[in-house]
PDB file of N, CA and C in Angstrom:
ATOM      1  N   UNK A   1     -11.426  93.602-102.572  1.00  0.00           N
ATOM      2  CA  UNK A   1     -12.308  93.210-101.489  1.00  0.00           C
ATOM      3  C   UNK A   1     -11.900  91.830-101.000  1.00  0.00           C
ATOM      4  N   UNK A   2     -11.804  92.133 -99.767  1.00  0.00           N
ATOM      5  CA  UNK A   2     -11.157  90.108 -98.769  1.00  0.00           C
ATOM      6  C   UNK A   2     -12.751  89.875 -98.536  1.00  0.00           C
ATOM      7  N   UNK A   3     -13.046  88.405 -99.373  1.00  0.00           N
ATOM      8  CA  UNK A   3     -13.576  87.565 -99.108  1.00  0.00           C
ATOM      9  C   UNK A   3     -13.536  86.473 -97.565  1.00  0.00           C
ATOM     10  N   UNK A   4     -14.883  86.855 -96.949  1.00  0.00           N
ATOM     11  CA  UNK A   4     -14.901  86.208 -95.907  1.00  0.00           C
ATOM     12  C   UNK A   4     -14.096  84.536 -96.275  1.00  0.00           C
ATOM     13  N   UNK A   5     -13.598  83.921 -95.282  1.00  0.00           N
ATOM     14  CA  UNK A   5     -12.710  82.823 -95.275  1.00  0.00           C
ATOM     15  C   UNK A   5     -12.968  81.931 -94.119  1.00  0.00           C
ATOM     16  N   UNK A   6     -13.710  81.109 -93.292  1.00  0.00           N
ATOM     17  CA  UNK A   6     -13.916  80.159 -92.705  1.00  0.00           C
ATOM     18  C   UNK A   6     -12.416  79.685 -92.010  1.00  0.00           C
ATOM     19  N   UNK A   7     -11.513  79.061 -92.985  1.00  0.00           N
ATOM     20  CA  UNK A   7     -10.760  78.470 -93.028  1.00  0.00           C
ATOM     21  C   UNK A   7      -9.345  79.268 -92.182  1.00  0.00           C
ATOM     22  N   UNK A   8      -9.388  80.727 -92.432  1.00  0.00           N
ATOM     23  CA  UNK A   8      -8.108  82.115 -92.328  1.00  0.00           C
ATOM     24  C   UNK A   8      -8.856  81.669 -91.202  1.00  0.00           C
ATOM     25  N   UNK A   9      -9.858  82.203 -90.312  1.00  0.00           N
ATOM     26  CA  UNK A   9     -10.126  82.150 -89.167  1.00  0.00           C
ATOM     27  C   UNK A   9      -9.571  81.456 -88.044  1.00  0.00           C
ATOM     28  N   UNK A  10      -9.577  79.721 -88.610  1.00  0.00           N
ATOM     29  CA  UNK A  10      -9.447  78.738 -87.434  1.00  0.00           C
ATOM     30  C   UNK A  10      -7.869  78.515 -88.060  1.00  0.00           C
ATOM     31  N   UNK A  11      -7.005  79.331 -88.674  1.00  0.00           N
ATOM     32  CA  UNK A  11      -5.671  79.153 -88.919  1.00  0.00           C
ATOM     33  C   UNK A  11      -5.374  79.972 -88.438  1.00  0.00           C
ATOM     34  N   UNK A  12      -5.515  81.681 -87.847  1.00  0.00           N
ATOM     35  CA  UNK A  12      -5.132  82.106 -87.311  1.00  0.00           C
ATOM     36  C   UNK A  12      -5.353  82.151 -85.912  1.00  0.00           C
ATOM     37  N   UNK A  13      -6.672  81.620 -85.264  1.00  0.00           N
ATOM     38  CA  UNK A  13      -6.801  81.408 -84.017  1.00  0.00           C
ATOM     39  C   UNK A  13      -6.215  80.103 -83.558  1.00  0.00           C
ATOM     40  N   UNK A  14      -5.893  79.646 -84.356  1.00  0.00           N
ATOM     41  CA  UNK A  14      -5.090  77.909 -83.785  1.00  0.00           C
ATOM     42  C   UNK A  14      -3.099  78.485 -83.560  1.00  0.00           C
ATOM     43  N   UNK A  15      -2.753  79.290 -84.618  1.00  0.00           N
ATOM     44  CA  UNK A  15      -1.778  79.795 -84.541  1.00  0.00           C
ATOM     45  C   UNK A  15      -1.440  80.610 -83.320  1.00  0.00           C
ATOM     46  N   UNK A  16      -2.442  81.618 -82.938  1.00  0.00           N
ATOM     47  CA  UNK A  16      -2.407  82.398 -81.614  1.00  0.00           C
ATOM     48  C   UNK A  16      -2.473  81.529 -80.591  1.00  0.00           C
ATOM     49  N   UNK A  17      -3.072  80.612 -80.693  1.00  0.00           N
ATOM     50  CA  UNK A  17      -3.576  79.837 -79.527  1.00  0.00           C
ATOM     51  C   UNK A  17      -2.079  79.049 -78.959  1.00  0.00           C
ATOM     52  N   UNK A  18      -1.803  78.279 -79.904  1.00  0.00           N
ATOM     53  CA  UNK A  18      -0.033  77.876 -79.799  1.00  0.00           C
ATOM     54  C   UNK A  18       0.590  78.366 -79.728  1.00  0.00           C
ATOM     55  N   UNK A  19       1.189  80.012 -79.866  1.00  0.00           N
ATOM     56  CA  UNK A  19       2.145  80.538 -79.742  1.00  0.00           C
ATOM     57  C   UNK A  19       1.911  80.957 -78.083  1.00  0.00           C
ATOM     58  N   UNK A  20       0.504  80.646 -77.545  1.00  0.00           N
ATOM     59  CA  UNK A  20       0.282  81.432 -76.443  1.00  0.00           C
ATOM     60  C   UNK A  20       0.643  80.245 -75.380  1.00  0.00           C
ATOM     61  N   UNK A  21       0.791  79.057 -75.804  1.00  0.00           N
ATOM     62  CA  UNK A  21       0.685  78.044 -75.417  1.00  0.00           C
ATOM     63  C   UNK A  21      -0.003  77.552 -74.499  1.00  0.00           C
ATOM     64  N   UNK A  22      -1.329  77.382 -75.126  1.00  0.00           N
ATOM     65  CA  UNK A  22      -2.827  77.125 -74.655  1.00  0.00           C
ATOM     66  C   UNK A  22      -3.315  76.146 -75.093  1.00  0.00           C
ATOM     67  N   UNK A  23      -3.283  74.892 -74.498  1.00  0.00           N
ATOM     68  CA  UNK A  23      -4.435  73.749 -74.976  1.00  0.00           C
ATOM     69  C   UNK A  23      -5.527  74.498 -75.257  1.00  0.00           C
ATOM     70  N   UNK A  24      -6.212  73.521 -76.347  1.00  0.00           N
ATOM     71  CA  UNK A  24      -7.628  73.905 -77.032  1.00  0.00           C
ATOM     72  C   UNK A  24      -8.689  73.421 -75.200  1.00  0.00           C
ATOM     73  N   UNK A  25      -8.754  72.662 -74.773  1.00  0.00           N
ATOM     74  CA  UNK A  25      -9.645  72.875 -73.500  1.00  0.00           C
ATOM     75  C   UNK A  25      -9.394  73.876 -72.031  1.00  0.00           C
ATOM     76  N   UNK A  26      -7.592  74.946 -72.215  1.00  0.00           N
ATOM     77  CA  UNK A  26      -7.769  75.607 -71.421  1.00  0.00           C
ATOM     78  C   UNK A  26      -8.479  76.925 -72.404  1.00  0.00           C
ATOM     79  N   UNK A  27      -7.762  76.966 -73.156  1.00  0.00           N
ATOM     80  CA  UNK A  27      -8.598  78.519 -74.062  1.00  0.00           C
ATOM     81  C   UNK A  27      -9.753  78.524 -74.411  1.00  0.00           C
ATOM     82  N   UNK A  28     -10.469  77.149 -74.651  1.00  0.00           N
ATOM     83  CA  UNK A  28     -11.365  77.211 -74.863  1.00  0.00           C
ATOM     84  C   UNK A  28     -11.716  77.899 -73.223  1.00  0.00           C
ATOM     85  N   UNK A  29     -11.815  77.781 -72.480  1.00  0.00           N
ATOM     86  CA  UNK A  29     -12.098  77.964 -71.032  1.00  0.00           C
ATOM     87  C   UNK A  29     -12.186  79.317 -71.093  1.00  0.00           C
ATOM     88  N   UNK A  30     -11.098  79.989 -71.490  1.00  0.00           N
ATOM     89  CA  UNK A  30     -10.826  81.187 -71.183  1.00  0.00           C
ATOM     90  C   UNK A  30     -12.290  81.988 -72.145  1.00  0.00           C
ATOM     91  N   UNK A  31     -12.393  81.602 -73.468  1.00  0.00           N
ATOM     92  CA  UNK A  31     -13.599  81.997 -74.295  1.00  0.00           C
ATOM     93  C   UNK A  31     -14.832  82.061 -73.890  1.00  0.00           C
ATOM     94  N   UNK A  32     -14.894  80.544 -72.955  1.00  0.00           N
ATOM     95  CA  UNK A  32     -16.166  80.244 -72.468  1.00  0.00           C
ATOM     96  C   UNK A  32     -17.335  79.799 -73.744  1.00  0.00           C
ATOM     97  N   UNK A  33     -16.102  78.734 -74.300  1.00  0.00           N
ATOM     98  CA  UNK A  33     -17.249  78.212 -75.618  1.00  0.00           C
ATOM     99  C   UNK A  33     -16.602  76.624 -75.003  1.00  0.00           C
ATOM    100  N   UNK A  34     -17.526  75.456 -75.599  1.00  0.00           N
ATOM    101  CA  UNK A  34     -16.906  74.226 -75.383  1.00  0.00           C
ATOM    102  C   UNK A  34     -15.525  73.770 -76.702  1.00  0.00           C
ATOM    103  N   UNK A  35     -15.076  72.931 -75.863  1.00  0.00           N
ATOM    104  CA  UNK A  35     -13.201  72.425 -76.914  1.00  0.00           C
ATOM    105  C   UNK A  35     -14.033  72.594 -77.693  1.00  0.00           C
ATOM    106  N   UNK A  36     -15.290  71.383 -78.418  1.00  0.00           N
ATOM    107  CA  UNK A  36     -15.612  70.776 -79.197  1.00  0.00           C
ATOM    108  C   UNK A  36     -15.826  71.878 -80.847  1.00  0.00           C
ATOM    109  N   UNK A  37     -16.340  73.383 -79.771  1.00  0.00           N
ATOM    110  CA  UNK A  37     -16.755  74.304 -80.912  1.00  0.00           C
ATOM    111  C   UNK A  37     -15.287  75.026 -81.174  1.00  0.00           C
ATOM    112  N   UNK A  38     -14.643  74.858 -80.119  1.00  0.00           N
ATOM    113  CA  UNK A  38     -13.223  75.806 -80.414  1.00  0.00           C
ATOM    114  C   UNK A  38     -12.273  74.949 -81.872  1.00  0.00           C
ATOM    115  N   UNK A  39     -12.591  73.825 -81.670  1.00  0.00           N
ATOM    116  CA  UNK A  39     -11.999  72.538 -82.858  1.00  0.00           C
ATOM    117  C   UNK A  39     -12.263  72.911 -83.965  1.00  0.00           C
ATOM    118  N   UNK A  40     -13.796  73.028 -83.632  1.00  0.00           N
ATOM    119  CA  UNK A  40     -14.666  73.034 -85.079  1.00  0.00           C
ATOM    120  C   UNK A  40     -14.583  74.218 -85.581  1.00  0.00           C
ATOM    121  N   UNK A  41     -13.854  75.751 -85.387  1.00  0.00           N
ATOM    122  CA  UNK A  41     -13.715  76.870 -85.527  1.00  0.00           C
ATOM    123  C   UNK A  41     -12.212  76.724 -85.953  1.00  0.00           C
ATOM    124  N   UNK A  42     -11.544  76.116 -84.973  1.00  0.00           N
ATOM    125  CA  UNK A  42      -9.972  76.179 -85.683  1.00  0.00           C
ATOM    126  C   UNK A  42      -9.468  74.997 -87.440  1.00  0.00           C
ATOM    127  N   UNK A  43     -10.993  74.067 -87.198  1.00  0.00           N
ATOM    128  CA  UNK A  43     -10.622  73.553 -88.655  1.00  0.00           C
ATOM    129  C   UNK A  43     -11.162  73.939 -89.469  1.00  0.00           C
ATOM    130  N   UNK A  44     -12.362  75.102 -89.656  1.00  0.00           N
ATOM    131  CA  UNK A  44     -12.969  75.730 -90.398  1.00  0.00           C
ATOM    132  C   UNK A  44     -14.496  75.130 -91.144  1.00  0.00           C
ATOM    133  N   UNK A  45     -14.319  74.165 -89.773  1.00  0.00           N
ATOM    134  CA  UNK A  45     -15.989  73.826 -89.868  1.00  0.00           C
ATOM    135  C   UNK A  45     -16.811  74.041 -89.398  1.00  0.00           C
ATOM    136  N   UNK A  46     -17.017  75.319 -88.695  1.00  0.00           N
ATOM    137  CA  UNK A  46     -17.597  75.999 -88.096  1.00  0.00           C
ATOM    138  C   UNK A  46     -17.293  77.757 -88.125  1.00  0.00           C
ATOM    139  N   UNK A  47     -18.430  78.221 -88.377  1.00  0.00           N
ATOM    140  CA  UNK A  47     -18.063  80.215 -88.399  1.00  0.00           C
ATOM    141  C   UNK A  47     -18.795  80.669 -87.293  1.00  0.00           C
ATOM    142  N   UNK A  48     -17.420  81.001 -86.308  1.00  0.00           N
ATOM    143  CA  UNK A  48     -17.489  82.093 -85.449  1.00  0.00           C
ATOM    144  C   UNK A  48     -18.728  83.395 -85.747  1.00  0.00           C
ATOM    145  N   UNK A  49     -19.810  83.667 -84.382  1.00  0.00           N
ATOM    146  CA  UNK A  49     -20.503  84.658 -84.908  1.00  0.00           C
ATOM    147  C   UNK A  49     -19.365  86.009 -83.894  1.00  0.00           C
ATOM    148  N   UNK A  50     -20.186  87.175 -84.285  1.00  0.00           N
ATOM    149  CA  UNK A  50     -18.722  88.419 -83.934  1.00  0.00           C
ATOM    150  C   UNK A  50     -18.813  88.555 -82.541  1.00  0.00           C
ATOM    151  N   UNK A  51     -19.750  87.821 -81.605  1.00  0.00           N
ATOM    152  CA  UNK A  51     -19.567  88.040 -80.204  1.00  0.00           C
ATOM    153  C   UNK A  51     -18.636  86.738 -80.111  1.00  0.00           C
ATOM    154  N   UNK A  52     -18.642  85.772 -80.771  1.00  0.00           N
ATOM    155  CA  UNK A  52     -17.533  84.770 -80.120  1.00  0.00           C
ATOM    156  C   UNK A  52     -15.941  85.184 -80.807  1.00  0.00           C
ATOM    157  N   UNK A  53     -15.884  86.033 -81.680  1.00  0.00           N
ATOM    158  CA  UNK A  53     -14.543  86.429 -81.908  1.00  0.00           C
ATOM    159  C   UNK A  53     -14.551  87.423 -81.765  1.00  0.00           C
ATOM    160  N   UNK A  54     -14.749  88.153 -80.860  1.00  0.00           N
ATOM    161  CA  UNK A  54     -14.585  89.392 -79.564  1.00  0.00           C
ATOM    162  C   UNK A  54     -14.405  88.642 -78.514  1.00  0.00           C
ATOM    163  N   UNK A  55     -15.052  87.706 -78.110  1.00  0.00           N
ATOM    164  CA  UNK A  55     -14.405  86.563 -76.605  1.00  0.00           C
ATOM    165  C   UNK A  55     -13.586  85.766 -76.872  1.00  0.00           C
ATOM    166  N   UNK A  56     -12.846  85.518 -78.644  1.00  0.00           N
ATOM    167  CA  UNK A  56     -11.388  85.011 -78.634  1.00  0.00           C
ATOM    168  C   UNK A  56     -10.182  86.209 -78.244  1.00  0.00           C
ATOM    169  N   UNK A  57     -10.905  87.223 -79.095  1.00  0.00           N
ATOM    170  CA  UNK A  57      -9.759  88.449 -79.238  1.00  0.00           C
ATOM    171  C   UNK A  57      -9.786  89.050 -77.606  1.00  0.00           C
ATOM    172  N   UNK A  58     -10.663  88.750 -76.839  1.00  0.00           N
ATOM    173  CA  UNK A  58     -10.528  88.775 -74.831  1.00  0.00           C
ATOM    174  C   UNK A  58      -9.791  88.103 -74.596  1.00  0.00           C
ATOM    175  N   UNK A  59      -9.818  86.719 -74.752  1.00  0.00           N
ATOM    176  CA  UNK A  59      -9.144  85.986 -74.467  1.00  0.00           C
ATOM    177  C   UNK A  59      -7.290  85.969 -75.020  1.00  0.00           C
ATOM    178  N   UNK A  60      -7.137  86.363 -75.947  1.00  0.00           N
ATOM    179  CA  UNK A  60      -5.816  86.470 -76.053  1.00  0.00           C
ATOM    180  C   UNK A  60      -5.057  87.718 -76.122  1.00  0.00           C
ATOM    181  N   UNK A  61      -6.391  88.428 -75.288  1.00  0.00           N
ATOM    182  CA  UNK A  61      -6.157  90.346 -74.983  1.00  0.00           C
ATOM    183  C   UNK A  61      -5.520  90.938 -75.678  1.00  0.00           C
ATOM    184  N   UNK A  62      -6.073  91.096 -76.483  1.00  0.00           N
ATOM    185  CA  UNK A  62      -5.643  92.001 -78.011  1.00  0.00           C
ATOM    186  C   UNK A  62      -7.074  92.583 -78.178  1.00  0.00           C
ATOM    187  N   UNK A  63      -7.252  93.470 -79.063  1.00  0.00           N
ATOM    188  CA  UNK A  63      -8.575  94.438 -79.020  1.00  0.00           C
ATOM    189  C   UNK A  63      -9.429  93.500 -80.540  1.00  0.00           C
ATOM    190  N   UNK A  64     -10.239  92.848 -80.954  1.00  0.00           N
ATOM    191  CA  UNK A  64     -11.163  92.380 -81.576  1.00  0.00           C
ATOM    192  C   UNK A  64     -10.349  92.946 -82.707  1.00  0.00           C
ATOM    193  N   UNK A  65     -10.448  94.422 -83.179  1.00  0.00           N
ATOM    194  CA  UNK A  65      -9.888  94.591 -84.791  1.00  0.00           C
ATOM    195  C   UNK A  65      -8.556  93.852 -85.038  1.00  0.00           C
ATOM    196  N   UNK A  66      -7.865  93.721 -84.149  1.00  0.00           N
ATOM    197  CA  UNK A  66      -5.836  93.414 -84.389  1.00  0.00           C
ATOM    198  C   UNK A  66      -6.651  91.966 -84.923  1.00  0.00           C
ATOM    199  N   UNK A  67      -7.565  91.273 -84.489  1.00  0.00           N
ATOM    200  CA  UNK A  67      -7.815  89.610 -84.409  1.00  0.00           C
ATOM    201  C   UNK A  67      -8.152  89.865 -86.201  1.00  0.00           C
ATOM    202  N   UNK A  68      -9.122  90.521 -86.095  1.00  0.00           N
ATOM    203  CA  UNK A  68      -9.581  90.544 -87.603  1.00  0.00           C
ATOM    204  C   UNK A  68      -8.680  91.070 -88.396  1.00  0.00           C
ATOM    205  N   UNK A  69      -7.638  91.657 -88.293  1.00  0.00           N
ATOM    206  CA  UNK A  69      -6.995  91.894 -88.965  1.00  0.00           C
ATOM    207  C   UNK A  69      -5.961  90.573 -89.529  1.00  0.00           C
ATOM    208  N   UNK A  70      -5.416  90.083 -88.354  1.00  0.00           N
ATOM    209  CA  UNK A  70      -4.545  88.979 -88.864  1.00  0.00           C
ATOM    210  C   UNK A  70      -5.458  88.066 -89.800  1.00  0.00           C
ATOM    211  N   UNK A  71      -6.833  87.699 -89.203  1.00  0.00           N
ATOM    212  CA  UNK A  71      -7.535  87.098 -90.145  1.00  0.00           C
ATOM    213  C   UNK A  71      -7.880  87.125 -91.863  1.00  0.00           C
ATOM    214  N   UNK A  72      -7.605  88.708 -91.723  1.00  0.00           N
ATOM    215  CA  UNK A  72      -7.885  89.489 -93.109  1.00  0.00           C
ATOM    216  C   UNK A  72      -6.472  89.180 -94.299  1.00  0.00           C
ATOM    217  N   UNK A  73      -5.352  89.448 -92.962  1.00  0.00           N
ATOM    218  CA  UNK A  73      -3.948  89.080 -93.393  1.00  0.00           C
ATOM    219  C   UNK A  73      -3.813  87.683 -94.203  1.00  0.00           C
ATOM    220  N   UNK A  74      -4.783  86.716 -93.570  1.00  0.00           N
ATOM    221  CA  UNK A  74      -4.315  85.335 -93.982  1.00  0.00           C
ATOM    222  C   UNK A  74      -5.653  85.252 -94.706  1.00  0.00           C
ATOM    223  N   UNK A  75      -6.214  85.554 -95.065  1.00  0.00           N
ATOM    224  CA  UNK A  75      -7.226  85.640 -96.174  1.00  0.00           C
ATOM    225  C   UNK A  75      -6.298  86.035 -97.342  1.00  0.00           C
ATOM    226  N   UNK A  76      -6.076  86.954 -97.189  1.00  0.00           N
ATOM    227  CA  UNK A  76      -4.823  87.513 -98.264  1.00  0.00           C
ATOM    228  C   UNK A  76      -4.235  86.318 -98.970  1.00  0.00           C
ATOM    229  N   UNK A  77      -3.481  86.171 -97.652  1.00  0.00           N
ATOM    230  CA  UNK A  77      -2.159  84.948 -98.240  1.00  0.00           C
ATOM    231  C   UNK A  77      -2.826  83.626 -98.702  1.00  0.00           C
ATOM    232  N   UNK A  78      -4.089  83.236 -98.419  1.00  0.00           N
ATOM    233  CA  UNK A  78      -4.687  81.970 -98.865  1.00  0.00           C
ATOM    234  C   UNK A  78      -5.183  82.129-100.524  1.00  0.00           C
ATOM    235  N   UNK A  79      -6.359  83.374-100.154  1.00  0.00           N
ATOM    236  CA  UNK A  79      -6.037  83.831-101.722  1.00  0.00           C
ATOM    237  C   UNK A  79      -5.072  83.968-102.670  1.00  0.00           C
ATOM    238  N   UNK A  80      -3.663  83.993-102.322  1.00  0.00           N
ATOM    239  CA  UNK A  80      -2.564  84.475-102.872  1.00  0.00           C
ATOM    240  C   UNK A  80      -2.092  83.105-103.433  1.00  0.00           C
ATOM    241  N   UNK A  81      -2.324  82.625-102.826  1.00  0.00           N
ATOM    242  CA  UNK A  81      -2.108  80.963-102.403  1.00  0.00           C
ATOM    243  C   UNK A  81      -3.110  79.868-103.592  1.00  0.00           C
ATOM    244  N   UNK A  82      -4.166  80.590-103.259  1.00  0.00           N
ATOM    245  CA  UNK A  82      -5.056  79.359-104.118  1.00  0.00           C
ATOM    246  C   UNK A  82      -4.502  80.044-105.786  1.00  0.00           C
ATOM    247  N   UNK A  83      -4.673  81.370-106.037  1.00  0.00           N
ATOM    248  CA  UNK A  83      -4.545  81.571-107.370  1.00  0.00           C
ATOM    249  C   UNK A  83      -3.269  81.156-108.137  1.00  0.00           C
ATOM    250  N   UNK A  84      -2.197  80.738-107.328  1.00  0.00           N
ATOM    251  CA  UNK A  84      -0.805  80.318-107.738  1.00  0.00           C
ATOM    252  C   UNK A  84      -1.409  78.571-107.848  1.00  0.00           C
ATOM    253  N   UNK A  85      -1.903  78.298-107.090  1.00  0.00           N
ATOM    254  CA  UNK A  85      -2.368  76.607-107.016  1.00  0.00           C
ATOM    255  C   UNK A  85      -3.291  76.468-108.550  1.00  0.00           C
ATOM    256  N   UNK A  86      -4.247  77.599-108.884  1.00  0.00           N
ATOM    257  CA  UNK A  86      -4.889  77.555-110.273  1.00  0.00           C
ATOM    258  C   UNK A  86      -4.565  77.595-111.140  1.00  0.00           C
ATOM    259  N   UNK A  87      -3.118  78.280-111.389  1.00  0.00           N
ATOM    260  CA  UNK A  87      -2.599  78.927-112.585  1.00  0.00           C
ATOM    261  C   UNK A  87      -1.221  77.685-112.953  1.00  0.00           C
ATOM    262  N   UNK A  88      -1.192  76.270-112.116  1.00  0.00           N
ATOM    263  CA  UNK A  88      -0.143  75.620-112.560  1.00  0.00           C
ATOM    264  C   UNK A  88      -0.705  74.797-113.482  1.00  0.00           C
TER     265      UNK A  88
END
């Protein structure tokens, strides 16, 4: 079971967001949330509710599951990640 992750979230939407090459105040635009919450979502101090990551996954027109999926992906790898960081 993938444990919800705060953190996978605003690493994979900061990642999409740059590869799309989108300042955080035009995408934020495109979302129709302010920079300030798009920040606070990409550093994982803030959790997205599922209508605002359905208006990221609009915004970088991909269908909502592909979004959660990469998210799920890097949940994975963080988990994968912290338990190698525990075990030294």
């Amino acid at each position: 079971m993938i444990e919800f992750n705060k953190r996978s979230v605003g690493v994979v939407v900061r990642r999409l967001r740059k590869k799309k090459k989108l300042s955080q105040e035009v995408f934020s635009g495109l979302v129709g949330i302010a920079r300030s919450h798009l920040a606070m979502i990409e550093t994982g101090t803030k959790q997205p509710n599922f209508e605002t990551i359905w208006r990221i996954a609009n915004a970088f027109e991909i269908p909502p599951h592909e979004l959660v999926k990469h998210i799920e992906q890097e949940a994975e790898r963080d988990k994968v990640t912290c338990k190698k960081e525990l075990s030294k």
